[in-house]
Protein backbone atom coordinates (compact mmCIF):
# COMPACT_ATOMS: atom_id res chain seq x y z
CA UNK A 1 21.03 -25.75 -10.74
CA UNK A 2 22.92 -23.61 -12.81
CA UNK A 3 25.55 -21.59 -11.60
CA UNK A 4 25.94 -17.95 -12.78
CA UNK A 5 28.75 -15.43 -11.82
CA UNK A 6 29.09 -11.64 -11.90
CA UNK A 7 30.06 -11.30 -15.50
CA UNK A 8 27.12 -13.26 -16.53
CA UNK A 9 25.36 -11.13 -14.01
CA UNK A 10 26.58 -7.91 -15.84
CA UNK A 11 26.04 -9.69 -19.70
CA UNK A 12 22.28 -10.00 -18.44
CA UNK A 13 21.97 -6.94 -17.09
CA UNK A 14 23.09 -5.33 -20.30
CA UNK A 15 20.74 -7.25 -22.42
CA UNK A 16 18.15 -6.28 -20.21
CA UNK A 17 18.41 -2.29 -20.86
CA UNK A 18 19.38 -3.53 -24.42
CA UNK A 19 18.29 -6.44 -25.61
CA UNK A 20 19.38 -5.49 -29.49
CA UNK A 21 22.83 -5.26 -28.12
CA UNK A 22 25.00 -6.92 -30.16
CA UNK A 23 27.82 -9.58 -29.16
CA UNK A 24 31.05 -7.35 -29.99
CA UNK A 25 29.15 -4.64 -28.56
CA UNK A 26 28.72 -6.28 -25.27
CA UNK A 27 32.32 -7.50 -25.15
CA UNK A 28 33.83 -4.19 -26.03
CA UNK A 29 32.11 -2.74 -23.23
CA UNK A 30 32.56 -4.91 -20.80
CA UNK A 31 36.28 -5.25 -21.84
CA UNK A 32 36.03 -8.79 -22.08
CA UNK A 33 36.57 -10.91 -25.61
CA UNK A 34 33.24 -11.79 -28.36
CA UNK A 35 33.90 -15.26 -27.64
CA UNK A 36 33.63 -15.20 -24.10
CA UNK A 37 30.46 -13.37 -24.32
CA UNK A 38 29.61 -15.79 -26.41
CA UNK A 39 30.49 -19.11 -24.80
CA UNK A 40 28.60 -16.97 -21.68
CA UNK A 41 25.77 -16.51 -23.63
CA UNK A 42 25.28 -19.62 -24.98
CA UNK A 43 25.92 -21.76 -21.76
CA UNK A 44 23.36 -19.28 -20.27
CA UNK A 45 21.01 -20.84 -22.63
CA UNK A 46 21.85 -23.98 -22.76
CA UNK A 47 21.38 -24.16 -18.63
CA UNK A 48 18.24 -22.23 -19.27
CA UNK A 49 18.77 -19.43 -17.09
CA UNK A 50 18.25 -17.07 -20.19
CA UNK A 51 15.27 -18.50 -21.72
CA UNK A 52 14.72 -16.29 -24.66
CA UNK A 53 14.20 -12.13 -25.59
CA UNK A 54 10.85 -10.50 -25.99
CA UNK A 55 10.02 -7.02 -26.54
CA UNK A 56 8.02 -4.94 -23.46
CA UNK A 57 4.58 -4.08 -24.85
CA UNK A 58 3.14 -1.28 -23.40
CA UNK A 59 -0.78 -2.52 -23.16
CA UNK A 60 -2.29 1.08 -23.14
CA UNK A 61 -0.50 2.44 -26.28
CA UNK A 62 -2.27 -0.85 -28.11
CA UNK A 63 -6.08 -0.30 -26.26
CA UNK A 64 -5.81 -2.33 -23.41
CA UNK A 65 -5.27 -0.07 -20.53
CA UNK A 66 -7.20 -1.89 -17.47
CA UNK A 67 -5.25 -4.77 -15.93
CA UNK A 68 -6.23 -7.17 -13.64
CA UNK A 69 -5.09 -10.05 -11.18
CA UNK A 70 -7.87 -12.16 -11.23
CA UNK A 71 -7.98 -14.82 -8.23
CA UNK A 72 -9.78 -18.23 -8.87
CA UNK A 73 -11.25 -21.18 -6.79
CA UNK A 74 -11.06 -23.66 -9.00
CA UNK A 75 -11.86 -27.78 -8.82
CA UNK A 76 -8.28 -28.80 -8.57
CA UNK A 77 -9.13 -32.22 -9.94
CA UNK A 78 -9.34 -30.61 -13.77
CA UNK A 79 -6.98 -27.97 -13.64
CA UNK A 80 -5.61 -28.81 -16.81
CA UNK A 81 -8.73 -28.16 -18.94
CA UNK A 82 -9.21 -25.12 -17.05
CA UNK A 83 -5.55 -23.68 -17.98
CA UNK A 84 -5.99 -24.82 -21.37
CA UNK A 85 -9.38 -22.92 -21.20
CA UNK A 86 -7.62 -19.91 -20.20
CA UNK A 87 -5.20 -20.47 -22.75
CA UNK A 88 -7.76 -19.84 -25.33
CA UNK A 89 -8.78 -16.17 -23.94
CA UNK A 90 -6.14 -13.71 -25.50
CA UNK A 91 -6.63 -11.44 -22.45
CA UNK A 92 -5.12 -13.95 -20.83
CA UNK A 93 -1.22 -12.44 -20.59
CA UNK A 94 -0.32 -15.25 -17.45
CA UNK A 95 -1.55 -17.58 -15.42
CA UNK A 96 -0.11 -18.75 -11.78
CA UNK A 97 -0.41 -21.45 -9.68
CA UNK A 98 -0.36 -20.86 -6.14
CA UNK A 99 -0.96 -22.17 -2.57
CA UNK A 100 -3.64 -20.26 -0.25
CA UNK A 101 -7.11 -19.98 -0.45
CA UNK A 102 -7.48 -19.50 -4.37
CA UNK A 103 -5.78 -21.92 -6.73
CA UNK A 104 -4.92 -19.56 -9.68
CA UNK A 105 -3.91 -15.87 -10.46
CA UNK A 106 -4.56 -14.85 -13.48
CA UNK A 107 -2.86 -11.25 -15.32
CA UNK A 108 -5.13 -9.86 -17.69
CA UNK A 109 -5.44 -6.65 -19.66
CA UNK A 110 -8.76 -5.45 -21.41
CA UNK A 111 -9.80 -1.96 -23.14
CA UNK A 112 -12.86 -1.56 -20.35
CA UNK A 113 -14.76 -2.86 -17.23
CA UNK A 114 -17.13 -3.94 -18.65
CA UNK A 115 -14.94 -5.89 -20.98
CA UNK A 116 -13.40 -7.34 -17.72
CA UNK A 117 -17.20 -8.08 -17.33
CA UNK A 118 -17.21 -10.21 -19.93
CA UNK A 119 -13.60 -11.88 -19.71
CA UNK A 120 -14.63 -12.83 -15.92
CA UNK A 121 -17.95 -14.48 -16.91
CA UNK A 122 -15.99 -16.22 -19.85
CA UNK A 123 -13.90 -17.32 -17.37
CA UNK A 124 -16.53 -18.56 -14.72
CA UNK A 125 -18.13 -20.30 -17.53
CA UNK A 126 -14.91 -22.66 -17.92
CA UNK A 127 -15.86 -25.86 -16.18
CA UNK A 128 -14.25 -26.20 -12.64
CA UNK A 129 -14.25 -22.58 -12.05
CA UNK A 130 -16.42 -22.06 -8.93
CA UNK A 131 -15.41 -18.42 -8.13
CA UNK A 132 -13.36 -15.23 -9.39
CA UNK A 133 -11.98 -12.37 -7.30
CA UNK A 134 -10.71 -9.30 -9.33
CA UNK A 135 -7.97 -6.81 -8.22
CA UNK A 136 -7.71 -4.17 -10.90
CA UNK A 137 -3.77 -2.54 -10.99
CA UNK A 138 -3.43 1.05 -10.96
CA UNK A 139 0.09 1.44 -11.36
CA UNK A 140 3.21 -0.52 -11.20
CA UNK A 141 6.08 1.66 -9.74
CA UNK A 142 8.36 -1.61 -9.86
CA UNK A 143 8.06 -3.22 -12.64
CA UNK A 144 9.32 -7.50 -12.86
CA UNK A 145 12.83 -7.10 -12.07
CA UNK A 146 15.77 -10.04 -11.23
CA UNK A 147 19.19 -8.10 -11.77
CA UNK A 148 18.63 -7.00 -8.15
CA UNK A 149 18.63 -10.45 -6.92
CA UNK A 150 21.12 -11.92 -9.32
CA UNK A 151 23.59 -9.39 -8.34
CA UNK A 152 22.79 -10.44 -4.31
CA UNK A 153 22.87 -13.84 -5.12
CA UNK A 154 26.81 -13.23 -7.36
CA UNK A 155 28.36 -10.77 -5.21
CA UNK A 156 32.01 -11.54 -4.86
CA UNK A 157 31.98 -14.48 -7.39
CA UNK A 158 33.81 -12.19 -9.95
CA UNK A 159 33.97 -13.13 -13.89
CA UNK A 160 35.48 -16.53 -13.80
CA UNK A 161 38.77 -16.49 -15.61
CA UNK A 162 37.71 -13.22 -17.58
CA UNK A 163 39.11 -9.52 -16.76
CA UNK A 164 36.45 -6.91 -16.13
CA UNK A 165 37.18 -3.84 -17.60
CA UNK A 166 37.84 -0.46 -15.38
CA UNK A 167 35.58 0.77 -14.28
């Protein structure tokens, strides 16, 4: 387990409202030096706990505005095939394991129902799939967040060795 303090905590948090932020950029606000923002940076990958930068798509400006969880029973004995089945559907935006009744939640986005229509019967028709339940979102008034939780999980840890800068 890796073990993360608050200045890696704030370097995060700063790449997550700016992920184009630069390294000297980061430092200078944070009052710190480029290299330790750097050596931060890169043990963060190395110890995985920054696994890599995408951009946020917003799924509506690009046609897709219906997005669903979709909840399947499957025959747990070829789950494999069925995730690689999934895999191949490019509606497909996740796919979950999980304990309880159904095996897998799958996120989804699609222009229409009745294109959900036709993604969930693609779906059923993936051997092992015995049944689908849909829940269509409406809204999401919290997006994924961590930085609330990393900041519970750091607080009082301090940056290491590092000064913070006044605040």
């Amino acid at each position: 387990m890796a073990s993360i303090d608050e200045l890696d905590v704030e370097i995060l948090g700063r790449l997550t409202e700016n992920a184009r932020a630069g390294i000297a950029e980061l430092a200078s606000a944070m009052g710190v030096s480029r290299a330790t923002v750097q050596q931060r940076l890169r043990r963060l990958e190395d110890e995985q706990v920054l696994v890599g930068f995408q951009p946020v798509i917003n799924l509506t400006a690009v046609g897709m505005p219906v997005q669903a969880l979709v909840n399947l029973e499957i025959d747990q004995r070829v789950m494999s095939p069925i995730i690689a089945g999934l895999r191949r559907l490019p509606e497909v935006l996740e796919v979950r394991i999980q304990a309880g009744r159904e095996d897998l939640l799958v996120h989804v986005a699609i222009g229409s129902l009745e294109e959900l229509q036709a993604l969930t019967a693609a779906i059923v028709a993936i051997d092992g799939v015995r049944k689908t339940t849909s829940t269509f979102t409406v809204a999401t008034p919290l997006p994924y967040r961590v930085l609330p939780l990393l900041n519970r999980v750091t607080k009082g840890t301090g940056w290491g060795r590092s000064t913070p800068a006044a605040r």
